[in-house]
Protein backbone atom coordinates (compact mmCIF):
# COMPACT_ATOMS: atom_id res chain seq x y z
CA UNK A 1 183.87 100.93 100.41
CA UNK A 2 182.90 101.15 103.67
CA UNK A 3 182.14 105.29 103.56
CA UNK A 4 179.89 103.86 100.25
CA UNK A 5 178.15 101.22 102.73
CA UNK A 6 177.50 103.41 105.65
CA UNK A 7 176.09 106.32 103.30
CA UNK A 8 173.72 103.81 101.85
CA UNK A 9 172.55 102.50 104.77
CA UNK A 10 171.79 105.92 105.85
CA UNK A 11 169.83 106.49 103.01
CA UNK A 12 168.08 103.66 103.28
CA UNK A 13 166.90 104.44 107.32
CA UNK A 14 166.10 108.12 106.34
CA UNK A 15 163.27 106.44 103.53
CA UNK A 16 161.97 104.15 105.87
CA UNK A 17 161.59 106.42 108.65
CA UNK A 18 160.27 109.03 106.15
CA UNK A 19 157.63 106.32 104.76
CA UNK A 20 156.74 105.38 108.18
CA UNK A 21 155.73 108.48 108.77
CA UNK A 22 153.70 109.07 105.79
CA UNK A 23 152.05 105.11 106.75
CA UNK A 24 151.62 106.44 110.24
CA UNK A 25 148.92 109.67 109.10
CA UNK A 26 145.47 109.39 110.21
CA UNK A 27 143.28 109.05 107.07
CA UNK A 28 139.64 109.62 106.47
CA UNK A 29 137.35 111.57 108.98
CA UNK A 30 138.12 111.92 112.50
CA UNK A 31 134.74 110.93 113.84
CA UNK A 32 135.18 111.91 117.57
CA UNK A 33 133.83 115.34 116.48
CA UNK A 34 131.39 114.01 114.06
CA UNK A 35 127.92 114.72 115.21
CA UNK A 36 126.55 112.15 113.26
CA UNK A 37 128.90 109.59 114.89
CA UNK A 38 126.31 106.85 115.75
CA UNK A 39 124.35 107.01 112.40
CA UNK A 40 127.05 104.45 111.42
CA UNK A 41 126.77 102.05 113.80
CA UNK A 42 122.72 101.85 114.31
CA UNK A 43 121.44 98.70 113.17
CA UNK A 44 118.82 99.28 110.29
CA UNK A 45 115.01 99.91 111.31
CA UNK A 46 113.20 97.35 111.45
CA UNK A 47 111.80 96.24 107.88
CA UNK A 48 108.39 97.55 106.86
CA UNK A 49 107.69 99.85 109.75
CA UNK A 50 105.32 102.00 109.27
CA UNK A 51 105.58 105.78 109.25
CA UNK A 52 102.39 107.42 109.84
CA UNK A 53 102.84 110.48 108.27
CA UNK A 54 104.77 109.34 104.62
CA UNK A 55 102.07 106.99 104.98
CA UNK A 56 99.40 109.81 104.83
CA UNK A 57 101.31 112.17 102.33
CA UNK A 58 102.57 109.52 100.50
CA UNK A 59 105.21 111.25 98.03
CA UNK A 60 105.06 114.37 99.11
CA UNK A 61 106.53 113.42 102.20
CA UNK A 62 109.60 112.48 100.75
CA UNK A 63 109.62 116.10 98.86
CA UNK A 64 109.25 117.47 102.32
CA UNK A 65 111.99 115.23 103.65
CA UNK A 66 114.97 116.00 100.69
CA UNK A 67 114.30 112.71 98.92
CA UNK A 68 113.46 114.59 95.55
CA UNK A 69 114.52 110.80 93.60
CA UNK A 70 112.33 108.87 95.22
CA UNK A 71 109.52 111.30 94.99
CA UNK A 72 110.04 111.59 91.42
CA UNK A 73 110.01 107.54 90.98
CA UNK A 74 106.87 107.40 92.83
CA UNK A 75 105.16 110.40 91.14
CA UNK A 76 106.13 109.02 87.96
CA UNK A 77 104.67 105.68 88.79
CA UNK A 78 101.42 106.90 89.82
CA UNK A 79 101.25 109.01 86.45
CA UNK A 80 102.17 106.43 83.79
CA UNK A 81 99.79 103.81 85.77
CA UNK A 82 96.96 106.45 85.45
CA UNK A 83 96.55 106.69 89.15
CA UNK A 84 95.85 102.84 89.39
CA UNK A 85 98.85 102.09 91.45
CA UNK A 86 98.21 105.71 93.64
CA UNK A 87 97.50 103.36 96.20
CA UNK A 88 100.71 101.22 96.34
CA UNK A 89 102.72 104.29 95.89
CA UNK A 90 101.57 106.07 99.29
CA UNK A 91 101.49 102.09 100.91
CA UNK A 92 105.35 101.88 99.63
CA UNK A 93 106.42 105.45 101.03
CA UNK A 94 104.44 104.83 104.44
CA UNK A 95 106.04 101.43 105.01
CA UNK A 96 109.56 102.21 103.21
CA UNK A 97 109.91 106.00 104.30
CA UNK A 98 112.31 105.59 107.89
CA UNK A 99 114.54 102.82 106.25
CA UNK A 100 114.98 104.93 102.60
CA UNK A 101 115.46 107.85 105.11
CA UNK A 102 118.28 106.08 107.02
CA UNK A 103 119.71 105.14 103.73
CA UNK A 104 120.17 108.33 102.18
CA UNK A 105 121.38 109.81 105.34
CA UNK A 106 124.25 107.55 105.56
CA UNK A 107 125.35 108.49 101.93
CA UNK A 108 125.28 111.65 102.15
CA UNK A 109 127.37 111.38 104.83
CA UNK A 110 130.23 108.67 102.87
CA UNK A 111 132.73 109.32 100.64
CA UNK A 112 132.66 106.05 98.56
């Protein structure tokens, strides 16, 4: 009973030891060779500042920039509106442009 006991107990430090080690593994990312380490931990720009030149080019600054989905919603806004709300559109992307920028950055970056 005893050769039963001491077997089992063996067993049972060899899976804890073996999950420990399994609990123990780094997961995610090791950001101390991510060059993009900091664009984490910025604090957000400051709301509604304005960017000069989305502010001039208006969409086509965020085609220039990547942000193809937010050039398309503010094309299509301007075209449905008849060019009515032209002005809002380029007034949006001057004052919105570094914070959307920031935003899409950081998911491009995540993996959630």
């Amino acid at each position: 009973m005893r050769r039963i006991g001491a077997a089992v107990g063996r067993a049972w430090r060899a899976v804890v030891r073996s999950l420990r080690r399994i609990l123990d593994l780094p997961v995610g990312v090791g950001r101390e060779d991510d060059p993009l380490q900091t664009l984490y931990h910025r604090p957000m720009p400051p709301r509604l500042q304005v960017n000069w030149w989305a502010l001039l080019l208006g969409p086509f600054w965020y085609l220039f920039t990547g942000l193809w989905t937010h050039a398309l919603i503010l094309f299509t806004i301007v075209l449905f509106s008849g060019g009515l709300l032209a002005p809002l559109a380029w007034l949006y992307a001057g004052l919105k442009a570094n914070e959307d920028l920031l935003e899409a950055r950081i998911v491009g970056r995540s993996y959630y």
